[in-house]
ModelCIF file with pLDDT and N, C-alpha, C, O atoms, coordinates in Angstrom:
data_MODEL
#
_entry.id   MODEL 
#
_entity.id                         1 
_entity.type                       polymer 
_entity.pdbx_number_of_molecules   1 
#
_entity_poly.entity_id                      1 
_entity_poly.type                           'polypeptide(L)' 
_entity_poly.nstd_linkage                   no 
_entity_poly.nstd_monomer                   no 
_entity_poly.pdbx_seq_one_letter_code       
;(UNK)(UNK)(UNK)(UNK)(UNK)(UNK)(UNK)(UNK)(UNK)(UNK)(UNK)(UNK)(UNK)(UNK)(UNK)(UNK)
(UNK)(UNK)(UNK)(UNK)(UNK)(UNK)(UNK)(UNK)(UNK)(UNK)(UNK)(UNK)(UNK)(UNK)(UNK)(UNK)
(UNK)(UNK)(UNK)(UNK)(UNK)(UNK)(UNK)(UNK)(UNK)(UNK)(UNK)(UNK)
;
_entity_poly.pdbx_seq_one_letter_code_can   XXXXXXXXXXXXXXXXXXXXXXXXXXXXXXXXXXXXXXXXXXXX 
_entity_poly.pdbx_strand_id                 A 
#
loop_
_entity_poly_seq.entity_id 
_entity_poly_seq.num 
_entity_poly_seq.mon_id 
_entity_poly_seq.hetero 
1 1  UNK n 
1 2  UNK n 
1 3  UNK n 
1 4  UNK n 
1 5  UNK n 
1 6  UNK n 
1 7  UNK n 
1 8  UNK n 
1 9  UNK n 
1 10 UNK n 
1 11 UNK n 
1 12 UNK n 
1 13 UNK n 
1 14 UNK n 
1 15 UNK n 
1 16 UNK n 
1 17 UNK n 
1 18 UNK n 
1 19 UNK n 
1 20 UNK n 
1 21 UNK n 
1 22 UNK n 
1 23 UNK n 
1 24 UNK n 
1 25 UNK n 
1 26 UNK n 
1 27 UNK n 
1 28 UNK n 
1 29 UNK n 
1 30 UNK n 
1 31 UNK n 
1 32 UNK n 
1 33 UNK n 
1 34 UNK n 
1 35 UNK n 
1 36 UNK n 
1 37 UNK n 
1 38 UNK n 
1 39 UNK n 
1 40 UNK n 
1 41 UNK n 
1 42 UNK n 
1 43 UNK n 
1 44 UNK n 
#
_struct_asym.id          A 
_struct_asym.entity_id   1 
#
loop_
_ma_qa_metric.id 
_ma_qa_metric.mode 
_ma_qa_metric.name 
_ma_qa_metric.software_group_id 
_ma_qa_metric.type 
1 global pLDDT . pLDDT 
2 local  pLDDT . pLDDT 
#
_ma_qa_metric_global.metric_id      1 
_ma_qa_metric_global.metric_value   96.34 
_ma_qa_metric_global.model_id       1 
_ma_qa_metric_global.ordinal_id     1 
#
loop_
_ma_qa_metric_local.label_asym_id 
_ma_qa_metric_local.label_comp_id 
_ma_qa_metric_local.label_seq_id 
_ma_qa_metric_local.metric_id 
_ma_qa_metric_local.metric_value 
_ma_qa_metric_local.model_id 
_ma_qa_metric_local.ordinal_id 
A UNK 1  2 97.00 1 1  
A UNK 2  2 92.00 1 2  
A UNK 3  2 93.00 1 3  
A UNK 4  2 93.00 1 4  
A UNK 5  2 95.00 1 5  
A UNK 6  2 96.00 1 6  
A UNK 7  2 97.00 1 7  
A UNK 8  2 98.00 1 8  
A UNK 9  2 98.00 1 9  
A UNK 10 2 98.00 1 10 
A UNK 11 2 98.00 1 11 
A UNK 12 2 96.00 1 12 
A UNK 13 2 96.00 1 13 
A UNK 14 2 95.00 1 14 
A UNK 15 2 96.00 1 15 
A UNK 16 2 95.00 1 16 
A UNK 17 2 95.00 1 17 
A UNK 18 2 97.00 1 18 
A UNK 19 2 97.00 1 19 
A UNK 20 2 97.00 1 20 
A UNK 21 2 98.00 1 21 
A UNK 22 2 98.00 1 22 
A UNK 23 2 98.00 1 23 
A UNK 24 2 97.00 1 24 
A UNK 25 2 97.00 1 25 
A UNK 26 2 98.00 1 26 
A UNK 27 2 97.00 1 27 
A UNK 28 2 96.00 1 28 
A UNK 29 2 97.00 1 29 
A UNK 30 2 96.00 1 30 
A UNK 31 2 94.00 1 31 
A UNK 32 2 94.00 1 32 
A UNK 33 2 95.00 1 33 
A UNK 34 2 94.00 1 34 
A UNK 35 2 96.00 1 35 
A UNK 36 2 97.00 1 36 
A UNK 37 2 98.00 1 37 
A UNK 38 2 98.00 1 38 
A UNK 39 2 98.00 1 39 
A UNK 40 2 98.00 1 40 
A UNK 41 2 98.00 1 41 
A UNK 42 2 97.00 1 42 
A UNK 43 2 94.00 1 43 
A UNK 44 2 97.00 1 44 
#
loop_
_atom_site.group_PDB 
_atom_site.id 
_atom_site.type_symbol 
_atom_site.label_atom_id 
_atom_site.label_alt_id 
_atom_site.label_comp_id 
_atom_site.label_asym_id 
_atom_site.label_entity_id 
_atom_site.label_seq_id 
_atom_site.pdbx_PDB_ins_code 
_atom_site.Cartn_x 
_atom_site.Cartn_y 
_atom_site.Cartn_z 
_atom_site.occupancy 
_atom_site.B_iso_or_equiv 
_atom_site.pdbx_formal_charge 
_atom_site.auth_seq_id 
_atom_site.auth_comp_id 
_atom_site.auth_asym_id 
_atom_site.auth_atom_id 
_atom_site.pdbx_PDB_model_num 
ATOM 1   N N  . UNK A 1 1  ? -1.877  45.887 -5.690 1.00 97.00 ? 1  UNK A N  1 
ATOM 2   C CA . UNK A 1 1  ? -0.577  45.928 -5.025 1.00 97.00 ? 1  UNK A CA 1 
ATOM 3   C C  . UNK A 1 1  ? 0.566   45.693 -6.007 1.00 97.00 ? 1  UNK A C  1 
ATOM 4   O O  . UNK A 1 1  ? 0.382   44.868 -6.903 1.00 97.00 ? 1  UNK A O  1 
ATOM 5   N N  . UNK A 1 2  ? 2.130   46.561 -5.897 1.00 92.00 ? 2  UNK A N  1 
ATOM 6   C CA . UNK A 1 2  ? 2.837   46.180 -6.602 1.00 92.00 ? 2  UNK A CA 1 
ATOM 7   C C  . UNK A 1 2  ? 3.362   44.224 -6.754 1.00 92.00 ? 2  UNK A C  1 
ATOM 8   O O  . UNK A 1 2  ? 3.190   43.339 -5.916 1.00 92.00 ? 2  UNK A O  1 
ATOM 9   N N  . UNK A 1 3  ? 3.957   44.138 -8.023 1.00 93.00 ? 3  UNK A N  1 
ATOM 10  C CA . UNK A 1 3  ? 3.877   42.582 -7.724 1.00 93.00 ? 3  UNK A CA 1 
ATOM 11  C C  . UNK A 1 3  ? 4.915   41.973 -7.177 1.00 93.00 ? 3  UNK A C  1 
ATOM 12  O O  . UNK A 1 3  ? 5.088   40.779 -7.421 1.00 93.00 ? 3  UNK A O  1 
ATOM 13  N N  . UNK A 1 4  ? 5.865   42.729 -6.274 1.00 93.00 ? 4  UNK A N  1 
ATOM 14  C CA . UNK A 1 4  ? 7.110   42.538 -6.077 1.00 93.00 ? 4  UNK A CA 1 
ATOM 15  C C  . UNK A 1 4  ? 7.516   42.739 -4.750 1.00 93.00 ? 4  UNK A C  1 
ATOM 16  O O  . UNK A 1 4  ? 8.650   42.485 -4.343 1.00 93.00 ? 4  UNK A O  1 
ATOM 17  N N  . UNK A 1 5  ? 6.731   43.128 -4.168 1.00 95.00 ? 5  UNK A N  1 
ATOM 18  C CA . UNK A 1 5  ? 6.161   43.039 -2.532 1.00 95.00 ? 5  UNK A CA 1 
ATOM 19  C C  . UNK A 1 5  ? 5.741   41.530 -1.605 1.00 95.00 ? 5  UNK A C  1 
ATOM 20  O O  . UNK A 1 5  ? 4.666   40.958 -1.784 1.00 95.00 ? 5  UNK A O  1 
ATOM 21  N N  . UNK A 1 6  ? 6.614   41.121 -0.784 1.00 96.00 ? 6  UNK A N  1 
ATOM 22  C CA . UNK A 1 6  ? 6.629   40.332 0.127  1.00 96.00 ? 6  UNK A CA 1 
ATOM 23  C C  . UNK A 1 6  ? 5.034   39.936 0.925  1.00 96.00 ? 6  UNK A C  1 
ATOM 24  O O  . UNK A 1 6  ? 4.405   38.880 0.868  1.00 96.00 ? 6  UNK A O  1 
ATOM 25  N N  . UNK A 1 7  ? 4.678   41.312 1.709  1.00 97.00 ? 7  UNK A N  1 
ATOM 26  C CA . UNK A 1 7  ? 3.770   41.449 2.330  1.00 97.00 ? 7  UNK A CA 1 
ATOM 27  C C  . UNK A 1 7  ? 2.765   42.775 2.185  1.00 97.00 ? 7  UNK A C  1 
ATOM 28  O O  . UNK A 1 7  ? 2.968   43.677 1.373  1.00 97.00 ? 7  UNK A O  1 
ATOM 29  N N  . UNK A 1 8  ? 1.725   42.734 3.053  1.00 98.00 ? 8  UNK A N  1 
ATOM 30  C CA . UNK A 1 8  ? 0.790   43.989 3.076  1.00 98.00 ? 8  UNK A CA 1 
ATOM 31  C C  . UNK A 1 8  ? -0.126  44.031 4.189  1.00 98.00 ? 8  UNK A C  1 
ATOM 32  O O  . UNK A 1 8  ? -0.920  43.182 4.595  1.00 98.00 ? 8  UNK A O  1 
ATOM 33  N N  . UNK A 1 9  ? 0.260   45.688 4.775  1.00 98.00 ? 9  UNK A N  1 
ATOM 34  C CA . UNK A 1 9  ? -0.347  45.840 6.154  1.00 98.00 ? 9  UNK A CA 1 
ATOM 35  C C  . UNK A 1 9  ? -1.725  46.205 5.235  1.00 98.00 ? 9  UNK A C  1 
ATOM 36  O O  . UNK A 1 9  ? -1.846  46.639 4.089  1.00 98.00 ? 9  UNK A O  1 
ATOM 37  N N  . UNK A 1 10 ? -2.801  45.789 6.378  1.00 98.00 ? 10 UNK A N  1 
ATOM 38  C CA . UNK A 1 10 ? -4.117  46.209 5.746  1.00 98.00 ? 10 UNK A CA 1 
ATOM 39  C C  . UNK A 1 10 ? -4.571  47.156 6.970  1.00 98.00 ? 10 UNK A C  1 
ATOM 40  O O  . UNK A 1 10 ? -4.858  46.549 8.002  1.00 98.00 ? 10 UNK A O  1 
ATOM 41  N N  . UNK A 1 11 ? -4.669  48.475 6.994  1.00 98.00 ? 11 UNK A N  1 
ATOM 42  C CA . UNK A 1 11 ? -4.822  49.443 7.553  1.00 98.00 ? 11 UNK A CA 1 
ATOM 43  C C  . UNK A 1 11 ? -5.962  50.120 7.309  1.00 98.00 ? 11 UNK A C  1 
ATOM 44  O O  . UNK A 1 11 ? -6.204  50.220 6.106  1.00 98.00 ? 11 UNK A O  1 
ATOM 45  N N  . UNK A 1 12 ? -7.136  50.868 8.392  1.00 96.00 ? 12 UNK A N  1 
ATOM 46  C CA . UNK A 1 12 ? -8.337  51.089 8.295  1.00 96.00 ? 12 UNK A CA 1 
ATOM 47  C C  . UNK A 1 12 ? -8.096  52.587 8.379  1.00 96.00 ? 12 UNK A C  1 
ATOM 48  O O  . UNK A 1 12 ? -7.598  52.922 9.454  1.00 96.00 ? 12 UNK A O  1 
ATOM 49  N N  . UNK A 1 13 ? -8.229  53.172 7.870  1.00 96.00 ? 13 UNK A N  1 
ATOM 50  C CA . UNK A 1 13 ? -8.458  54.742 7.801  1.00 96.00 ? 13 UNK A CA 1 
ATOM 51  C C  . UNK A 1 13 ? -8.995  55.550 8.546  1.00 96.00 ? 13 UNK A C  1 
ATOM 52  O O  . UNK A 1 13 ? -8.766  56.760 8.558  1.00 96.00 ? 13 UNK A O  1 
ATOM 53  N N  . UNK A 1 14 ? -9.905  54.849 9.371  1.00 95.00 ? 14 UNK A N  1 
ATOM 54  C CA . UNK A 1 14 ? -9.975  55.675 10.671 1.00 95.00 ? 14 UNK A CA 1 
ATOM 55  C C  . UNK A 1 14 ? -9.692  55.168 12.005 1.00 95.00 ? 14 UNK A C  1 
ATOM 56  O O  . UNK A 1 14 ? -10.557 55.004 12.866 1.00 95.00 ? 14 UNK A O  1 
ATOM 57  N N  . UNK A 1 15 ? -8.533  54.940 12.138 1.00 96.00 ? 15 UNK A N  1 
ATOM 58  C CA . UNK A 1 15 ? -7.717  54.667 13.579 1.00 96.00 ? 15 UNK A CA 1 
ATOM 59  C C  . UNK A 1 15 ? -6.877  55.834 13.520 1.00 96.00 ? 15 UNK A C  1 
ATOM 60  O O  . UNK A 1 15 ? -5.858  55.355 13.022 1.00 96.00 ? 15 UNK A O  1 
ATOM 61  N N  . UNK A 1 16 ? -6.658  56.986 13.696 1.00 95.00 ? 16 UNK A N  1 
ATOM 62  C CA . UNK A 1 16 ? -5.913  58.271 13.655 1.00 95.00 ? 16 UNK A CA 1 
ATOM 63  C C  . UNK A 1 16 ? -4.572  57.712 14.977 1.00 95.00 ? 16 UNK A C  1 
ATOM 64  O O  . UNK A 1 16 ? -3.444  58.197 14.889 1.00 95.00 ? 16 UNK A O  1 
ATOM 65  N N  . UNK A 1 17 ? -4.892  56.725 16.067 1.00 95.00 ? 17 UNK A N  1 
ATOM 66  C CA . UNK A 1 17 ? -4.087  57.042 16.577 1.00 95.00 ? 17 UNK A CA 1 
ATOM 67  C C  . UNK A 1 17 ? -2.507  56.010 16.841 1.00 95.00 ? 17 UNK A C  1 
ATOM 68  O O  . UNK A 1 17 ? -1.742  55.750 17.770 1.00 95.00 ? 17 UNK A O  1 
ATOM 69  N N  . UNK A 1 18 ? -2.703  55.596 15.008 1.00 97.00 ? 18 UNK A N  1 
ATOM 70  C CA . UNK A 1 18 ? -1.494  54.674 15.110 1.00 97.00 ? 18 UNK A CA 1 
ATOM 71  C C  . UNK A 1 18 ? -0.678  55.711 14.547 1.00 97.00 ? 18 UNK A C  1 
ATOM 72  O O  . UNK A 1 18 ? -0.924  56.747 13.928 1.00 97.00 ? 18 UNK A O  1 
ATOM 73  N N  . UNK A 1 19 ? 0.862   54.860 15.125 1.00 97.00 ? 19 UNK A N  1 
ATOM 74  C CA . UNK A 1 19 ? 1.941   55.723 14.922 1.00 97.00 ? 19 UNK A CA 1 
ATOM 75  C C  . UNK A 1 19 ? 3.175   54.707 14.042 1.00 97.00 ? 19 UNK A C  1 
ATOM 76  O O  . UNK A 1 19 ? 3.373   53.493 13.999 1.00 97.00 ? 19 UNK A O  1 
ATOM 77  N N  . UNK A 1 20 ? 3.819   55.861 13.425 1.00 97.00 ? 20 UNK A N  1 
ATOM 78  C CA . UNK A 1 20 ? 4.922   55.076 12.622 1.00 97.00 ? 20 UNK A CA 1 
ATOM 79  C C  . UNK A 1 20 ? 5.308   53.466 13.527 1.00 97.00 ? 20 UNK A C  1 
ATOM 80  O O  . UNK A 1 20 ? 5.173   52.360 13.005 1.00 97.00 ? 20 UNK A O  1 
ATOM 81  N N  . UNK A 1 21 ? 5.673   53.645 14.594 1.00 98.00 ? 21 UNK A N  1 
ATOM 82  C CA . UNK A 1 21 ? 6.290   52.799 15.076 1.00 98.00 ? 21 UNK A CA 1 
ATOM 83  C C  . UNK A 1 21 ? 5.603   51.714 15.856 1.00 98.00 ? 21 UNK A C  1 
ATOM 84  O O  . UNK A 1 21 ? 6.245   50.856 16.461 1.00 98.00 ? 21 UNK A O  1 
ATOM 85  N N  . UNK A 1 22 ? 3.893   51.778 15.828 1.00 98.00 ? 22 UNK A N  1 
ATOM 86  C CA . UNK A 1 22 ? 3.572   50.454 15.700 1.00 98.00 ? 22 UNK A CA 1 
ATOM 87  C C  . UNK A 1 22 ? 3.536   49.640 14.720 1.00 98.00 ? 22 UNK A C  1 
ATOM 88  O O  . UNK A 1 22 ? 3.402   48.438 14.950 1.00 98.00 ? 22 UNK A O  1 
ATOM 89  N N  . UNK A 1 23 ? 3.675   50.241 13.092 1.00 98.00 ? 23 UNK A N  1 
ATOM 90  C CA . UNK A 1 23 ? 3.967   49.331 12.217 1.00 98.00 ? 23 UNK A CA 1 
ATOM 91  C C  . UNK A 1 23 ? 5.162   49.262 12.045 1.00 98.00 ? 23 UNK A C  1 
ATOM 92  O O  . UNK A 1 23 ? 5.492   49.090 10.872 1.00 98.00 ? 23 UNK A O  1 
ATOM 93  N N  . UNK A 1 24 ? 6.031   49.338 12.843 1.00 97.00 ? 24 UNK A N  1 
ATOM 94  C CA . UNK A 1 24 ? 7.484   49.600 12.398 1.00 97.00 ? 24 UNK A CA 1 
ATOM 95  C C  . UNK A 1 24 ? 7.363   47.824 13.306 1.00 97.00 ? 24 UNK A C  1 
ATOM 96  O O  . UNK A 1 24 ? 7.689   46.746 12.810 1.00 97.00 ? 24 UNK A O  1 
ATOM 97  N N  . UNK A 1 25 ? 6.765   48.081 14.783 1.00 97.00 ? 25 UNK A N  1 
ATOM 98  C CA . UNK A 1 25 ? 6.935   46.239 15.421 1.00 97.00 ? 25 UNK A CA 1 
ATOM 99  C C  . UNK A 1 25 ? 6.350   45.397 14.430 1.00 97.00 ? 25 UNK A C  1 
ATOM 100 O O  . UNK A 1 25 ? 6.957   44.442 13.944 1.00 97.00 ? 25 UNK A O  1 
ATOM 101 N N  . UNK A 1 26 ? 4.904   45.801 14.038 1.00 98.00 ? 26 UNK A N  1 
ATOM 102 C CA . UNK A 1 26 ? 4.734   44.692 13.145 1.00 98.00 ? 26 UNK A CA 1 
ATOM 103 C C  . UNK A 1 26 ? 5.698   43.940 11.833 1.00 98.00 ? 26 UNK A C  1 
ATOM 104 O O  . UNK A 1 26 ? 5.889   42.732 11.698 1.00 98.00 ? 26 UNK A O  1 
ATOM 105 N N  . UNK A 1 27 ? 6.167   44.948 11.030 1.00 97.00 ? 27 UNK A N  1 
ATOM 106 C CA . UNK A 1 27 ? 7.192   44.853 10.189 1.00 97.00 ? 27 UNK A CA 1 
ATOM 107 C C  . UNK A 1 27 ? 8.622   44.219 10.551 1.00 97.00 ? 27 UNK A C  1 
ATOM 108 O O  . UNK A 1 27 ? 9.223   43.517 9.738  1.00 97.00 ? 27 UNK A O  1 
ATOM 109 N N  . UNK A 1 28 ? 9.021   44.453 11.560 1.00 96.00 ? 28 UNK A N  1 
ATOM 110 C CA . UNK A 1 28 ? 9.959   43.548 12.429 1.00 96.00 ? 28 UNK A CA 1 
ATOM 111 C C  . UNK A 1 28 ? 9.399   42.140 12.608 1.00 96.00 ? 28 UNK A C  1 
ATOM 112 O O  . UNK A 1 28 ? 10.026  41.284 11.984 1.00 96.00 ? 28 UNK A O  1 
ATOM 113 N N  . UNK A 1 29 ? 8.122   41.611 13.483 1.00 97.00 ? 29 UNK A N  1 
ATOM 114 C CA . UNK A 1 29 ? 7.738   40.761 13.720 1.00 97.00 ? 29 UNK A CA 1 
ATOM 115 C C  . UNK A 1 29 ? 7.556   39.719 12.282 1.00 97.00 ? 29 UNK A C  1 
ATOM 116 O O  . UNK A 1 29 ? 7.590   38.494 12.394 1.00 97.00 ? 29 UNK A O  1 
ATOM 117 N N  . UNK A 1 30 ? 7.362   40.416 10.946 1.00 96.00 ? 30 UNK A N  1 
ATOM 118 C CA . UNK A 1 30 ? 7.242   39.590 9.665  1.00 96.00 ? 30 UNK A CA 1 
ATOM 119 C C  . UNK A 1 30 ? 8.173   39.606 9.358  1.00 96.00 ? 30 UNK A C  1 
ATOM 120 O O  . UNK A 1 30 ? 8.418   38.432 9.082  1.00 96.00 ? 30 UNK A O  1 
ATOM 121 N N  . UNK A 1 31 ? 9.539   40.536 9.056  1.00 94.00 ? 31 UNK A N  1 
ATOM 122 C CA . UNK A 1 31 ? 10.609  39.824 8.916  1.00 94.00 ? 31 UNK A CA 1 
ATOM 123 C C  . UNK A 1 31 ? 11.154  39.126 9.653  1.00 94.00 ? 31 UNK A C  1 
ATOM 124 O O  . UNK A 1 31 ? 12.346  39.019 9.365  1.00 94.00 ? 31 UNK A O  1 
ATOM 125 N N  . UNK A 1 32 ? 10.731  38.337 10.862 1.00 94.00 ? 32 UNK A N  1 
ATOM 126 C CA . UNK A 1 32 ? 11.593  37.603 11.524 1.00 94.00 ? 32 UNK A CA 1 
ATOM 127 C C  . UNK A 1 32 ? 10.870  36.661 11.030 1.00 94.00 ? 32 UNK A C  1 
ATOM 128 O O  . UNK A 1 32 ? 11.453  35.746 10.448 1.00 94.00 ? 32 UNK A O  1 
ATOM 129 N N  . UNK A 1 33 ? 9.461   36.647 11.135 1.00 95.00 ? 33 UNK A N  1 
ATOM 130 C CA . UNK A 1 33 ? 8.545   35.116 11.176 1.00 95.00 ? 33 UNK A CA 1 
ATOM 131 C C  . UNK A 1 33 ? 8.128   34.787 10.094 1.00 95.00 ? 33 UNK A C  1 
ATOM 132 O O  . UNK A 1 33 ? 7.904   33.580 10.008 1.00 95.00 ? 33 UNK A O  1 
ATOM 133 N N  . UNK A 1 34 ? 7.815   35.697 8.727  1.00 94.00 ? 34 UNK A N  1 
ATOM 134 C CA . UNK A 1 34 ? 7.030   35.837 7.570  1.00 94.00 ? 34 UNK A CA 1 
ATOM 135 C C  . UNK A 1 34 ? 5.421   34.868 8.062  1.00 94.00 ? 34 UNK A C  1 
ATOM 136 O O  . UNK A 1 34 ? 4.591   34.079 7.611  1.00 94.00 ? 34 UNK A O  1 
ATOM 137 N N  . UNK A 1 35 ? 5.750   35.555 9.155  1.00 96.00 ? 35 UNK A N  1 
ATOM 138 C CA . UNK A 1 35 ? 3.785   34.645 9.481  1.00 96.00 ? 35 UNK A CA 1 
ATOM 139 C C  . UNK A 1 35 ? 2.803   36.098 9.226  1.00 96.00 ? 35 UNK A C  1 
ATOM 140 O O  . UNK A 1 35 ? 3.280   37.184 8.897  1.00 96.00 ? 35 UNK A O  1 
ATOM 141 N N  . UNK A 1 36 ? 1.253   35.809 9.477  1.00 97.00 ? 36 UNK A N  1 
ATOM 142 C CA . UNK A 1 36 ? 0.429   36.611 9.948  1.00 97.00 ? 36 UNK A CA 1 
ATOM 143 C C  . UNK A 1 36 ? 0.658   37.491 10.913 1.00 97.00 ? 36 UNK A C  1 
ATOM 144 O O  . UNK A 1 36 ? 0.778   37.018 12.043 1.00 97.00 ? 36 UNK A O  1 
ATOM 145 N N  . UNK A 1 37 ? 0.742   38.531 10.796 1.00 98.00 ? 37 UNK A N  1 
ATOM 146 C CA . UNK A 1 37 ? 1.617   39.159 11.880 1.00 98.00 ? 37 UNK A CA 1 
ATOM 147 C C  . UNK A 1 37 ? 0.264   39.916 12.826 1.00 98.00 ? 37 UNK A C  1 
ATOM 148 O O  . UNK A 1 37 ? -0.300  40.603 11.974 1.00 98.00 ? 37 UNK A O  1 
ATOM 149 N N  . UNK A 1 38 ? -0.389  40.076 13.970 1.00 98.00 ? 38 UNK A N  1 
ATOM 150 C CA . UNK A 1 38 ? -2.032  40.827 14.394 1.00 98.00 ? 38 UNK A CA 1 
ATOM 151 C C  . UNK A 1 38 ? -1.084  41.210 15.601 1.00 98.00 ? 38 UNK A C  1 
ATOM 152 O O  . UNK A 1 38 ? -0.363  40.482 16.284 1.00 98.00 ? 38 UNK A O  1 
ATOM 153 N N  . UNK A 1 39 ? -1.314  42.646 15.660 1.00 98.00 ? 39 UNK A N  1 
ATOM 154 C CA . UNK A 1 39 ? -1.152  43.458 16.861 1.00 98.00 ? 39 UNK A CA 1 
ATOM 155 C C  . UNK A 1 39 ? -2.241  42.958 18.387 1.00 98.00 ? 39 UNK A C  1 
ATOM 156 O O  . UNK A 1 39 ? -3.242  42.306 18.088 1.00 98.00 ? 39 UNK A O  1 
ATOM 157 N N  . UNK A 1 40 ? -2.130  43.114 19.170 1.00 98.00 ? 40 UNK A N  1 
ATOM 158 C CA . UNK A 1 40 ? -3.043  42.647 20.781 1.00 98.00 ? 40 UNK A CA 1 
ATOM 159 C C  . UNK A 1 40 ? -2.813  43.802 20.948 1.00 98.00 ? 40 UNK A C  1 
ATOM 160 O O  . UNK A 1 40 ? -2.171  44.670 20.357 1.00 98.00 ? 40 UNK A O  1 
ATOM 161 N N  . UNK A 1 41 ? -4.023  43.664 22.729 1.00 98.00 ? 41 UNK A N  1 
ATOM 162 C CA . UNK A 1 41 ? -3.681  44.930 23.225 1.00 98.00 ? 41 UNK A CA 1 
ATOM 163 C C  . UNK A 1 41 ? -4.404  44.379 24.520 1.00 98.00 ? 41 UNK A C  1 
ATOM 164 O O  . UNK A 1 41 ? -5.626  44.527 24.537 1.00 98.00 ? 41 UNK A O  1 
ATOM 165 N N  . UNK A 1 42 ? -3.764  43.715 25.695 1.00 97.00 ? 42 UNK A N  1 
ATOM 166 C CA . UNK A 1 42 ? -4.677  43.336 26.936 1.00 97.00 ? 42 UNK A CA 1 
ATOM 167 C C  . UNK A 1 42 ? -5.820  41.999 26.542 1.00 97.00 ? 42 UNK A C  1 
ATOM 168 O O  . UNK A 1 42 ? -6.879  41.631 27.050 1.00 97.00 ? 42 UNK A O  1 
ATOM 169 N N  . UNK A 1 43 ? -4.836  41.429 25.156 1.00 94.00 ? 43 UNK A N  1 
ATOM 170 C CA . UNK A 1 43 ? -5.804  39.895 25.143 1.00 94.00 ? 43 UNK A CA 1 
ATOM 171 C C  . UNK A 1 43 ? -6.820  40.401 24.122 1.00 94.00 ? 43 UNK A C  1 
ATOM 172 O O  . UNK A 1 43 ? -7.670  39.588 23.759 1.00 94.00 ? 43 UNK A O  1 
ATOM 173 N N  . UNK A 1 44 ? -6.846  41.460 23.683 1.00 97.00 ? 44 UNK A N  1 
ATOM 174 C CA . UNK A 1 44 ? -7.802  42.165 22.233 1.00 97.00 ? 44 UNK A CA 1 
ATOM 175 C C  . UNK A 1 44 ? -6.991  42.168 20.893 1.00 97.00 ? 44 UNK A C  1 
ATOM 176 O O  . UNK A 1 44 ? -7.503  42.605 19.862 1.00 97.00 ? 44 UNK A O  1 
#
C-alpha cells in the first residue's frame, strides 16, 4: 500500500454486485469516525 494513505478497503474480487456507492457510505462512515468501518445487511 502507498505509505501515505489513511485507510484501506479490503475488497474480495468476487462480489460483482457492489457498487461505487456502497464504498462511497463506508468512506463517509471513516471519515467521520476513523474507526473499523464493516458494512451489515439484516444483522449480517
Amino acid at each position: 500500500l502507498p505509505p501515505e494513505i489513511d485507510g484501506v478497503l479490503v475488497m474480495l474480487a468476487d462480489m460483482p454486485c457492489l457498487r461505487p456507492e456502497h464504498l462511497a457510505r463506508l468512506m463517509a462512515a471513516f471519515t467521520e469516525t476513523g474507526g473499523v468501518v464493516v458494512p451489515f445487511y439484516q444483522a449480517r
